[in-house]
PDB file of N, CA and C in Angstrom:
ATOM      1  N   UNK A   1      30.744 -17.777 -48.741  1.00  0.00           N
ATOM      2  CA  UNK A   1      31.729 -18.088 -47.706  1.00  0.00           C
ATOM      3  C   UNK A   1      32.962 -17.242 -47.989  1.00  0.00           C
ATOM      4  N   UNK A   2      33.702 -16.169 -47.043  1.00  0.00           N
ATOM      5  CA  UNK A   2      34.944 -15.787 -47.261  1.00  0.00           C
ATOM      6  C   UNK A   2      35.763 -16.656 -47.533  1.00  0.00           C
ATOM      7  N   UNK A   3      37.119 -15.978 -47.809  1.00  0.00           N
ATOM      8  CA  UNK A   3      38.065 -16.483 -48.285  1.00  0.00           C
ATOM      9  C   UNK A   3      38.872 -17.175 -47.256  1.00  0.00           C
ATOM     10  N   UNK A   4      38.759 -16.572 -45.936  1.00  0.00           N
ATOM     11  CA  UNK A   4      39.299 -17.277 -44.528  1.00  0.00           C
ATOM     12  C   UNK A   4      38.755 -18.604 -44.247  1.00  0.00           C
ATOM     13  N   UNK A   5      37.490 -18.453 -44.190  1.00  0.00           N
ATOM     14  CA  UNK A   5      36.425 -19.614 -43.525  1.00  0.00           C
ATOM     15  C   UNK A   5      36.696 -20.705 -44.694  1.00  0.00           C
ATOM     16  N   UNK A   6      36.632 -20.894 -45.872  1.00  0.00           N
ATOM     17  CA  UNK A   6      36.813 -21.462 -47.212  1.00  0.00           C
ATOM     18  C   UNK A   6      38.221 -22.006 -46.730  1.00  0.00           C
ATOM     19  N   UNK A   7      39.206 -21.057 -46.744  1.00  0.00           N
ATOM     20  CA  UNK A   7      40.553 -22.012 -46.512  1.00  0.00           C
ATOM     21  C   UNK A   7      40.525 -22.893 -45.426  1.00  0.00           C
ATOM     22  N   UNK A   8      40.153 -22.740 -44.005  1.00  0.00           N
ATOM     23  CA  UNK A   8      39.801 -23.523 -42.961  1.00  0.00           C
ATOM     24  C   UNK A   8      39.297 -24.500 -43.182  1.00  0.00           C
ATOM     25  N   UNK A   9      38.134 -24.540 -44.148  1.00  0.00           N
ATOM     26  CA  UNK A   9      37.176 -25.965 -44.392  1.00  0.00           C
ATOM     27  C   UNK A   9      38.203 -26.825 -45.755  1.00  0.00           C
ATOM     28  N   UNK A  10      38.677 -26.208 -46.559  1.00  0.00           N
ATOM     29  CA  UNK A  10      39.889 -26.888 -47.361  1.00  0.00           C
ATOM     30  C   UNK A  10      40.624 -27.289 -46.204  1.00  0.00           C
ATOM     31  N   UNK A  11      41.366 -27.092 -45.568  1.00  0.00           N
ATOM     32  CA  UNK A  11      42.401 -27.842 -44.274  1.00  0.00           C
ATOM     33  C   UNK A  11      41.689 -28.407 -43.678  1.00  0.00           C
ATOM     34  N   UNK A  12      40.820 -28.480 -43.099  1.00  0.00           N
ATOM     35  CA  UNK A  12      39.915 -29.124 -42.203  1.00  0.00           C
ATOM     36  C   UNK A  12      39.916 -30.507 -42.790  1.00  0.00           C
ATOM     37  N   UNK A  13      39.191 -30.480 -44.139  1.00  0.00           N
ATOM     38  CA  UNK A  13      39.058 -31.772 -45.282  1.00  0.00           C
ATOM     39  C   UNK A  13      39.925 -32.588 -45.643  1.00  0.00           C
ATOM     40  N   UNK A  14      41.319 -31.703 -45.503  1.00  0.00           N
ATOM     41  CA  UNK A  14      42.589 -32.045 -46.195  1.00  0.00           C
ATOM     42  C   UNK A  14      42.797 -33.060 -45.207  1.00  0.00           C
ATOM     43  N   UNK A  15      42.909 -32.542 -43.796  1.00  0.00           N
ATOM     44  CA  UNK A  15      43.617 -33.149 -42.609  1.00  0.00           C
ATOM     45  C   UNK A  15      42.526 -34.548 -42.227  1.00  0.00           C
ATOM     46  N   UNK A  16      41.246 -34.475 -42.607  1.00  0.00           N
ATOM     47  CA  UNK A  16      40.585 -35.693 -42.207  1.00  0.00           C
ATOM     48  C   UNK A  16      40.813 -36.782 -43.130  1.00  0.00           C
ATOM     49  N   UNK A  17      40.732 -36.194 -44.419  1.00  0.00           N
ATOM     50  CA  UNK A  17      41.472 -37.413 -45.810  1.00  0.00           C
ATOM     51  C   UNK A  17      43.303 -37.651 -45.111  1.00  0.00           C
ATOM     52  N   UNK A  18      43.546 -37.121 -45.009  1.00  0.00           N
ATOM     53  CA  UNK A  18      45.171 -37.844 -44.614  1.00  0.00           C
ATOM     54  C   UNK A  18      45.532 -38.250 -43.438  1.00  0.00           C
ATOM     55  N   UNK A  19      44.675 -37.785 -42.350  1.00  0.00           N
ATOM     56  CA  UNK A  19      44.459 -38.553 -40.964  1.00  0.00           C
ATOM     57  C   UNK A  19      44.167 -40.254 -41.653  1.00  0.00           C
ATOM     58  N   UNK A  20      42.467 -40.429 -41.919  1.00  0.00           N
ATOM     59  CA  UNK A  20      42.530 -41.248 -42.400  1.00  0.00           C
ATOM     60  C   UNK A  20      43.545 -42.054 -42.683  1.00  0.00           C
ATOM     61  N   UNK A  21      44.253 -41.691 -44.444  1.00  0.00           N
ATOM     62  CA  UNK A  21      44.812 -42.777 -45.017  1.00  0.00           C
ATOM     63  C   UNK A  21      46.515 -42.732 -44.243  1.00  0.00           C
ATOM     64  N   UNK A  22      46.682 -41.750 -43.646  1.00  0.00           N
ATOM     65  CA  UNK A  22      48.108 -42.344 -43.059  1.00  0.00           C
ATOM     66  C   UNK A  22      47.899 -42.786 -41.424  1.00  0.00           C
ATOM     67  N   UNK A  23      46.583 -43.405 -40.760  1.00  0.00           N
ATOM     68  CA  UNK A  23      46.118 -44.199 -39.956  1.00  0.00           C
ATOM     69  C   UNK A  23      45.569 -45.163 -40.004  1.00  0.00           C
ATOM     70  N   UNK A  24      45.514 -46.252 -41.200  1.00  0.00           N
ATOM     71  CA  UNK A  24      45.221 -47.495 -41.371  1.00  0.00           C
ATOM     72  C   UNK A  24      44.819 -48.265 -39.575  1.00  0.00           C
ATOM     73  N   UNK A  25      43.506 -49.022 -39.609  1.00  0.00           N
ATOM     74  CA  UNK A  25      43.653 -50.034 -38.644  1.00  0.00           C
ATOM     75  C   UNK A  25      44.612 -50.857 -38.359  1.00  0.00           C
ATOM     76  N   UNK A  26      45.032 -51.278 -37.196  1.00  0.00           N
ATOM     77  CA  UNK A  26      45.953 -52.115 -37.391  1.00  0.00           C
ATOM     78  C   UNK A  26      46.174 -53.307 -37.957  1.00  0.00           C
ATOM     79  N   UNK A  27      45.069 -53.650 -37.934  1.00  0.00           N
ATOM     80  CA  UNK A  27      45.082 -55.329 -39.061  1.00  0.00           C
ATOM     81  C   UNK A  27      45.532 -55.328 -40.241  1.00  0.00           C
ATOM     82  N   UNK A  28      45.277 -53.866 -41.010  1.00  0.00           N
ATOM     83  CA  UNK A  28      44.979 -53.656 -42.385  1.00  0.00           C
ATOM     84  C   UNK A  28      46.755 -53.224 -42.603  1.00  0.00           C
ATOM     85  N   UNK A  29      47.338 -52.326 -41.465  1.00  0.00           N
ATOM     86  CA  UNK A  29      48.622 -51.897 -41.148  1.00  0.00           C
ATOM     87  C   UNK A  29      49.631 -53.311 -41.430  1.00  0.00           C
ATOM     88  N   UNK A  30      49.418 -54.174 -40.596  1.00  0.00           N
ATOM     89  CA  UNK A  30      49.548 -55.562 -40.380  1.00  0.00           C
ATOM     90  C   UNK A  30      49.719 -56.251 -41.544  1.00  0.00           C
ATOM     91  N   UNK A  31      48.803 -56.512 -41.842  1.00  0.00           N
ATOM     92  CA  UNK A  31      48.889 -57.060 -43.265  1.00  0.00           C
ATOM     93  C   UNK A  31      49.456 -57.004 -44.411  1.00  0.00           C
ATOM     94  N   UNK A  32      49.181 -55.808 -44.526  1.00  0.00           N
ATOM     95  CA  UNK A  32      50.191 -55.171 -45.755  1.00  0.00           C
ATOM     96  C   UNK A  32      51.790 -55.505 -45.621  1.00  0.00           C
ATOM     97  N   UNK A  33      52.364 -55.128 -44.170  1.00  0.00           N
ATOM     98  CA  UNK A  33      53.335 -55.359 -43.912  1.00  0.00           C
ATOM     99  C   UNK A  33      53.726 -56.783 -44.131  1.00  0.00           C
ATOM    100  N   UNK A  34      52.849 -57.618 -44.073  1.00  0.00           N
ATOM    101  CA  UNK A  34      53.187 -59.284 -43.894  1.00  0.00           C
ATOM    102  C   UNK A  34      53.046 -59.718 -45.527  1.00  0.00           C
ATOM    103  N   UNK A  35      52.242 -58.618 -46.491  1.00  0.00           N
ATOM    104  CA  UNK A  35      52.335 -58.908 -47.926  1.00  0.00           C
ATOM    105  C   UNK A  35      53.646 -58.994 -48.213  1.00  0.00           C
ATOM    106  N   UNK A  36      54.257 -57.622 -47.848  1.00  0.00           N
ATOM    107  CA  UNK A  36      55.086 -56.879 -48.074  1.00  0.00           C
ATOM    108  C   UNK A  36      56.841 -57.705 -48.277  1.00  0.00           C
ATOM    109  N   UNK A  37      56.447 -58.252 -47.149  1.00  0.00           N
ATOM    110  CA  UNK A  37      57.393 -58.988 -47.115  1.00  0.00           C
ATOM    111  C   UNK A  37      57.657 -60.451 -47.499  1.00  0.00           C
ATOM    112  N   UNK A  38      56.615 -61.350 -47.599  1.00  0.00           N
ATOM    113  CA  UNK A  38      56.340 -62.160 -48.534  1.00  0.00           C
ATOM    114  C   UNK A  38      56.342 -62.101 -49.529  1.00  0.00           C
ATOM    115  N   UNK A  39      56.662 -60.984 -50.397  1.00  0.00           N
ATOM    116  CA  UNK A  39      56.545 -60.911 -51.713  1.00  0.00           C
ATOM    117  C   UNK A  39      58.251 -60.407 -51.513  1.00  0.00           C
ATOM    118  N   UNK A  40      58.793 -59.288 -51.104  1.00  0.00           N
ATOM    119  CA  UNK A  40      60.079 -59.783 -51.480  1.00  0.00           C
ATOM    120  C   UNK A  40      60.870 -60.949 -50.960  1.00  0.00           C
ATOM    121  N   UNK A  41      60.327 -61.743 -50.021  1.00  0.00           N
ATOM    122  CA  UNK A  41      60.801 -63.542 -50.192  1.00  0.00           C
ATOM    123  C   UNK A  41      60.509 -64.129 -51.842  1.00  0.00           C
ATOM    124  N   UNK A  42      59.429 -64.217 -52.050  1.00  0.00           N
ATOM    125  CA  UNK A  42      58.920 -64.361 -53.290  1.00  0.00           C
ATOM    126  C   UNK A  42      59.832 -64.103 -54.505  1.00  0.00           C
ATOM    127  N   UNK A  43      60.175 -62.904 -54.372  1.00  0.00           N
ATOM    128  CA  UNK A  43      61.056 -62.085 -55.670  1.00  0.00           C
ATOM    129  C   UNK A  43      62.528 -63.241 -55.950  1.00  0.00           C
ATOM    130  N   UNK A  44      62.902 -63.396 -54.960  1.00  0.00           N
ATOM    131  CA  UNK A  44      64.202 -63.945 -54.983  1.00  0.00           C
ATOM    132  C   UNK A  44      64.033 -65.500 -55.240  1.00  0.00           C
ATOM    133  N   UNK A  45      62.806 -65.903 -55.191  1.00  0.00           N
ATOM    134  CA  UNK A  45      62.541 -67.379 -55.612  1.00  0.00           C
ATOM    135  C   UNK A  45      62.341 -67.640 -57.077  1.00  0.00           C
ATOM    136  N   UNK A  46      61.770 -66.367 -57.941  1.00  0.00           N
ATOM    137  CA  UNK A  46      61.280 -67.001 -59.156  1.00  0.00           C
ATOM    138  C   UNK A  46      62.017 -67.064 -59.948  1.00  0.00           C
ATOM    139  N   UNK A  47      62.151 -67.623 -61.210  1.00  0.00           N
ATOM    140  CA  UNK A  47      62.019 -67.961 -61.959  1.00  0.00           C
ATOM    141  C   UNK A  47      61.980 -66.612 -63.122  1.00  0.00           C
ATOM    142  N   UNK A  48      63.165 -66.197 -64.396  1.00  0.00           N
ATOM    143  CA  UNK A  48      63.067 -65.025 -65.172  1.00  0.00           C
ATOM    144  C   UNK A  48      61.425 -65.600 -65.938  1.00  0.00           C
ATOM    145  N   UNK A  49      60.843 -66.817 -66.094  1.00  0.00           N
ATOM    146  CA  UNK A  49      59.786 -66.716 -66.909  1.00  0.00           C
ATOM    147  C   UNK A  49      58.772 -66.887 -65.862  1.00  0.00           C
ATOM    148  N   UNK A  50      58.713 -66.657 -64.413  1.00  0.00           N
ATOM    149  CA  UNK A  50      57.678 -66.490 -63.781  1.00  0.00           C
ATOM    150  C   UNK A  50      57.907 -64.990 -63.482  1.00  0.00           C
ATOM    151  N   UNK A  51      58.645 -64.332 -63.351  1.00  0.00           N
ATOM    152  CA  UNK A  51      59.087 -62.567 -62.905  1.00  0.00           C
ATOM    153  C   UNK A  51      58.009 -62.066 -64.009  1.00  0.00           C
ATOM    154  N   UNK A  52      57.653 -62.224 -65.056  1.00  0.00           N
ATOM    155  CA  UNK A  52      56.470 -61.767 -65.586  1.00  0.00           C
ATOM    156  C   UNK A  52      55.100 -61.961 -65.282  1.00  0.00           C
ATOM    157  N   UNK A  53      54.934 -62.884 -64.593  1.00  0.00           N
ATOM    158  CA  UNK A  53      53.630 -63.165 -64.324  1.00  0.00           C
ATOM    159  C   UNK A  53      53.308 -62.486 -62.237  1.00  0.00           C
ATOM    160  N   UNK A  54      54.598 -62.265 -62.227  1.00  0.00           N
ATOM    161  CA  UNK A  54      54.631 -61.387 -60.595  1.00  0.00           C
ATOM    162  C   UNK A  54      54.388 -60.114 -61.083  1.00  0.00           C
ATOM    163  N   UNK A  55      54.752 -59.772 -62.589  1.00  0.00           N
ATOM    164  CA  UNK A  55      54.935 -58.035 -62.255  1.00  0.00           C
ATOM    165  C   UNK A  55      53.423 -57.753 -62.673  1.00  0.00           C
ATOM    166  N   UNK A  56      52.888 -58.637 -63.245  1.00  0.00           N
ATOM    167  CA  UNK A  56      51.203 -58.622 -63.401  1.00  0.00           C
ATOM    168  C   UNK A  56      50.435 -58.414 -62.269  1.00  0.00           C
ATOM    169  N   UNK A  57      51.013 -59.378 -61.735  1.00  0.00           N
ATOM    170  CA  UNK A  57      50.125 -59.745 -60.000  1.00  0.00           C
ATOM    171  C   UNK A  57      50.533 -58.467 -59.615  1.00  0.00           C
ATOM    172  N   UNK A  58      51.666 -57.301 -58.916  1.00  0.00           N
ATOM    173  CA  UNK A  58      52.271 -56.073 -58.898  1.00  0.00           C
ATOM    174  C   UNK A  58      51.450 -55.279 -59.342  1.00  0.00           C
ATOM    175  N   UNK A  59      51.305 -55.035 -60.869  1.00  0.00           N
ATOM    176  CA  UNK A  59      50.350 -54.166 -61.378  1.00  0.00           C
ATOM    177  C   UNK A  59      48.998 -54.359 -60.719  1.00  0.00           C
ATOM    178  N   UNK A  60      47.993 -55.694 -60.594  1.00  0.00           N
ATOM    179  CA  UNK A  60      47.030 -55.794 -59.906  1.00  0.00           C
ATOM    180  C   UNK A  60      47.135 -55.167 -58.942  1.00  0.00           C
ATOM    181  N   UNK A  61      48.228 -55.510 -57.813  1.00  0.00           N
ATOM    182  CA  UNK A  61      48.022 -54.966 -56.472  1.00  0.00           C
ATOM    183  C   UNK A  61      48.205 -53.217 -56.393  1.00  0.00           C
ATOM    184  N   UNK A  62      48.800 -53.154 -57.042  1.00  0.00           N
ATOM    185  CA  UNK A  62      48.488 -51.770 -56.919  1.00  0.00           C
ATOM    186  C   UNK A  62      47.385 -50.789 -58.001  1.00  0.00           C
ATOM    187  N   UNK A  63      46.980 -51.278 -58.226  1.00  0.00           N
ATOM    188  CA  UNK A  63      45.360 -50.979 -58.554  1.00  0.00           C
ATOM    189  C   UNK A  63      44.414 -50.969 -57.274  1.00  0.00           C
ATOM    190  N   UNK A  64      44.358 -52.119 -56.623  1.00  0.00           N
ATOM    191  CA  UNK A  64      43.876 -52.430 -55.374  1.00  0.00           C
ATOM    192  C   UNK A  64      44.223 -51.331 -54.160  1.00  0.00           C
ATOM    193  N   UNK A  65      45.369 -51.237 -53.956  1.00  0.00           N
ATOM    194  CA  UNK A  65      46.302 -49.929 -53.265  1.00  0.00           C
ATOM    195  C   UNK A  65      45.381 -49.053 -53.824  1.00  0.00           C
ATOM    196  N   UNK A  66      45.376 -48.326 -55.452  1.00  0.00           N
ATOM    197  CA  UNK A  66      44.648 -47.015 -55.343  1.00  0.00           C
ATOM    198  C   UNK A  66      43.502 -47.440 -54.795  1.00  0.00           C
ATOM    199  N   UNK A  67      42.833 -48.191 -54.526  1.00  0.00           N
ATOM    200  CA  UNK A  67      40.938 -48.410 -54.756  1.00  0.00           C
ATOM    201  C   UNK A  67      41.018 -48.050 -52.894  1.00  0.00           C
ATOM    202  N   UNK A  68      41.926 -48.542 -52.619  1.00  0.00           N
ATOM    203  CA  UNK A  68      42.127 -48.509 -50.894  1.00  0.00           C
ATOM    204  C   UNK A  68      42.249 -46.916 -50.770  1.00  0.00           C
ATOM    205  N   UNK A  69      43.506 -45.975 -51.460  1.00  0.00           N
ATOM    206  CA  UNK A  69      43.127 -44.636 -51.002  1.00  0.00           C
ATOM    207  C   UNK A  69      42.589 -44.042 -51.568  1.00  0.00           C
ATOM    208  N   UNK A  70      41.087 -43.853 -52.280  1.00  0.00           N
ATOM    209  CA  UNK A  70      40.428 -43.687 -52.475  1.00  0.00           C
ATOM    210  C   UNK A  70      39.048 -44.033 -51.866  1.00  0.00           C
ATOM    211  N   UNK A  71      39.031 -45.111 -51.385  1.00  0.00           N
ATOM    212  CA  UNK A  71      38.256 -45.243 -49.899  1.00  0.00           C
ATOM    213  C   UNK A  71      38.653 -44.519 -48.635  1.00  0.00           C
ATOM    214  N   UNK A  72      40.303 -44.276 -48.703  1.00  0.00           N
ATOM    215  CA  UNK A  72      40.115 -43.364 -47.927  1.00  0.00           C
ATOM    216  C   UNK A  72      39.999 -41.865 -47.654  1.00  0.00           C
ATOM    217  N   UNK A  73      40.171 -41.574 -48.943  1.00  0.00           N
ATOM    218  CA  UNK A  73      39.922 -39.626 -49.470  1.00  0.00           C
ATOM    219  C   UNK A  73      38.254 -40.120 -49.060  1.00  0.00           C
ATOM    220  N   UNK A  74      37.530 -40.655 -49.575  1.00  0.00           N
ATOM    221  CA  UNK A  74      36.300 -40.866 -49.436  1.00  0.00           C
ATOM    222  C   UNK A  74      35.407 -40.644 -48.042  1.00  0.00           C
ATOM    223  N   UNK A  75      35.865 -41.215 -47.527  1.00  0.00           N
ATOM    224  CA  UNK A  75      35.816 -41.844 -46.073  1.00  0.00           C
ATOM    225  C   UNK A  75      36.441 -40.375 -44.698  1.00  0.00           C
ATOM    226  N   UNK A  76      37.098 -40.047 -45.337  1.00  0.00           N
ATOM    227  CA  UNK A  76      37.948 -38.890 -44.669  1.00  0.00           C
ATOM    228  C   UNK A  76      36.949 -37.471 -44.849  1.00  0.00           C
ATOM    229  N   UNK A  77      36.342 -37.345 -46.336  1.00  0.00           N
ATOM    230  CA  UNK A  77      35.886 -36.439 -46.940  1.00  0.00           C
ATOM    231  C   UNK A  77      34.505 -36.511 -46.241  1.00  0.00           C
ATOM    232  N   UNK A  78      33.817 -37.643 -46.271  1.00  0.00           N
ATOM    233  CA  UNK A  78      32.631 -37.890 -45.838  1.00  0.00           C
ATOM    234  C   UNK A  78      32.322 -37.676 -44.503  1.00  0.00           C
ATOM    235  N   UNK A  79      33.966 -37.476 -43.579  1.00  0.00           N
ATOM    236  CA  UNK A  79      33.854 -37.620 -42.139  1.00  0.00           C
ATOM    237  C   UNK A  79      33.774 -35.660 -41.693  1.00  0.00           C
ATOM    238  N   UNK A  80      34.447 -35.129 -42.600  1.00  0.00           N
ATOM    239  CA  UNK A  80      35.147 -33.941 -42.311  1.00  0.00           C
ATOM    240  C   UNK A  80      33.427 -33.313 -42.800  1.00  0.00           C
ATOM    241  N   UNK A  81      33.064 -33.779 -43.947  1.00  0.00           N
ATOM    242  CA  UNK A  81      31.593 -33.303 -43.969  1.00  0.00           C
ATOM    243  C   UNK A  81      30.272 -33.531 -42.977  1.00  0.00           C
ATOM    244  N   UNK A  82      30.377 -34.790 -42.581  1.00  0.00           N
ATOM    245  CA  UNK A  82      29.427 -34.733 -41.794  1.00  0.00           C
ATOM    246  C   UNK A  82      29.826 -34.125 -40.378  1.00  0.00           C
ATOM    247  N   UNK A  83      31.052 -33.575 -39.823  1.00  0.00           N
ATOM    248  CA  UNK A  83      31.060 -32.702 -38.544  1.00  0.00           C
ATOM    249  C   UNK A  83      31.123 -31.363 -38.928  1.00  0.00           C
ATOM    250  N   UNK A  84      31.065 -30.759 -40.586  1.00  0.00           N
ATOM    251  CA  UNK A  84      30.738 -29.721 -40.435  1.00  0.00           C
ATOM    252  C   UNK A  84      29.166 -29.050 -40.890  1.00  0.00           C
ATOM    253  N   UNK A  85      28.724 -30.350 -41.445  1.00  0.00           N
ATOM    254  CA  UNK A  85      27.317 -30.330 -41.062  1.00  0.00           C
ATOM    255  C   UNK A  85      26.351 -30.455 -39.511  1.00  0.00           C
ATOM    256  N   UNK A  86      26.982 -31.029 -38.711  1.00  0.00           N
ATOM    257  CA  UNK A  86      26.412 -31.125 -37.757  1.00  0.00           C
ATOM    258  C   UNK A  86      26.764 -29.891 -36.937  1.00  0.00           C
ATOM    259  N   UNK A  87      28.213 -29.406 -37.078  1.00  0.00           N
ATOM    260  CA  UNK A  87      28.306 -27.989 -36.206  1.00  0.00           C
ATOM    261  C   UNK A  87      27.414 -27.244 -37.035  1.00  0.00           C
ATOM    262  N   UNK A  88      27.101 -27.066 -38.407  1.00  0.00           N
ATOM    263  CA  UNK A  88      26.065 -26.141 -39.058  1.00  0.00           C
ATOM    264  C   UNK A  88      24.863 -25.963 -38.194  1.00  0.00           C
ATOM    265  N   UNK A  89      24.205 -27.600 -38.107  1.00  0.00           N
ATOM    266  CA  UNK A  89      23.314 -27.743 -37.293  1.00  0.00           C
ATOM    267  C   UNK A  89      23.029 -27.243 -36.060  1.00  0.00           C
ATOM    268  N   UNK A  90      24.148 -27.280 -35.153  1.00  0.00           N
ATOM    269  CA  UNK A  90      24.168 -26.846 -33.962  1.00  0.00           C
ATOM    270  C   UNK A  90      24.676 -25.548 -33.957  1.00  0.00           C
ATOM    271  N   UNK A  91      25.078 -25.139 -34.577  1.00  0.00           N
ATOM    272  CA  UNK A  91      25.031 -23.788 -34.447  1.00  0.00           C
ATOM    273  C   UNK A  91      23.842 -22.463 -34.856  1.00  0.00           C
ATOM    274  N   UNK A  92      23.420 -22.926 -35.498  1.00  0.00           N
ATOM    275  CA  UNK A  92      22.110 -22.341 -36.058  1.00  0.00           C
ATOM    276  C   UNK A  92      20.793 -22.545 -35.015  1.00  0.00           C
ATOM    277  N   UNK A  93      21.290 -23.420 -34.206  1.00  0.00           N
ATOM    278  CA  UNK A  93      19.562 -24.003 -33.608  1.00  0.00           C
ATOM    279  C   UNK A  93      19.886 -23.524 -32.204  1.00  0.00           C
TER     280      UNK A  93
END
C-alpha cells in the first residue's frame, strides 16, 4: 500500500474510533450526566472518613470509563474495517 492510500486508511480509522466515542447514545450520554451530578451532590455530603471510601468508588469508576473507551476504539476500529473490507469487495468484483 503507498504511503498516500496508508495515510487515508489511518484517518479513515482515526475518524470512526472518535466519531464513535465522542457520539455516545443518548441514554448512555444521559446517564453519565445524571452520575455526574449526583456524585458532586454526594461530595458535599460526606463525611472526611467516608471521602475515602468515595475516592475508591472514583478510582473504580474510572476504570469502568476506560473499559467504555475502549469499547469504543474497538467498535469504531471494527466499523472503519468492515467498510473497507466491503469496498475491497466491491471493488474488485
Amino acid at each position: 500500500m503507498d504511503e498516500k492510500l496508508q495515510a487515508a486508511v489511518d484517518e479513515f480509522v482515526t475518524e470512526r474510533v472518535n466519531t464513535l466515542g465522542a457520539n455516545p447514545p443518548t441514554a448512555l450520554a444521559e446517564a453519565f450526566a445524571t452520575f455526574y451530578e449526583s456524585d458532586e451532590k454526594l461530595k458535599t455530603a460526606l463525611t472526611n472518613g467516608q471521602k475515602a471510601l468515595h475516592k475508591e468508588c472514583e478510582d473504580t469508576f474510572s476504570l469502568l470509563e476506560g473499559e467504555m473507551q475502549y469499547g469504543y476504539y474497538r467498535a469504531g476500529f471494527y466499523d472503519a474495517v468492515a467498510f473497507l473490507m466491503g469496498w475491497r469487495d466491491r471493488a474488485w468484483n
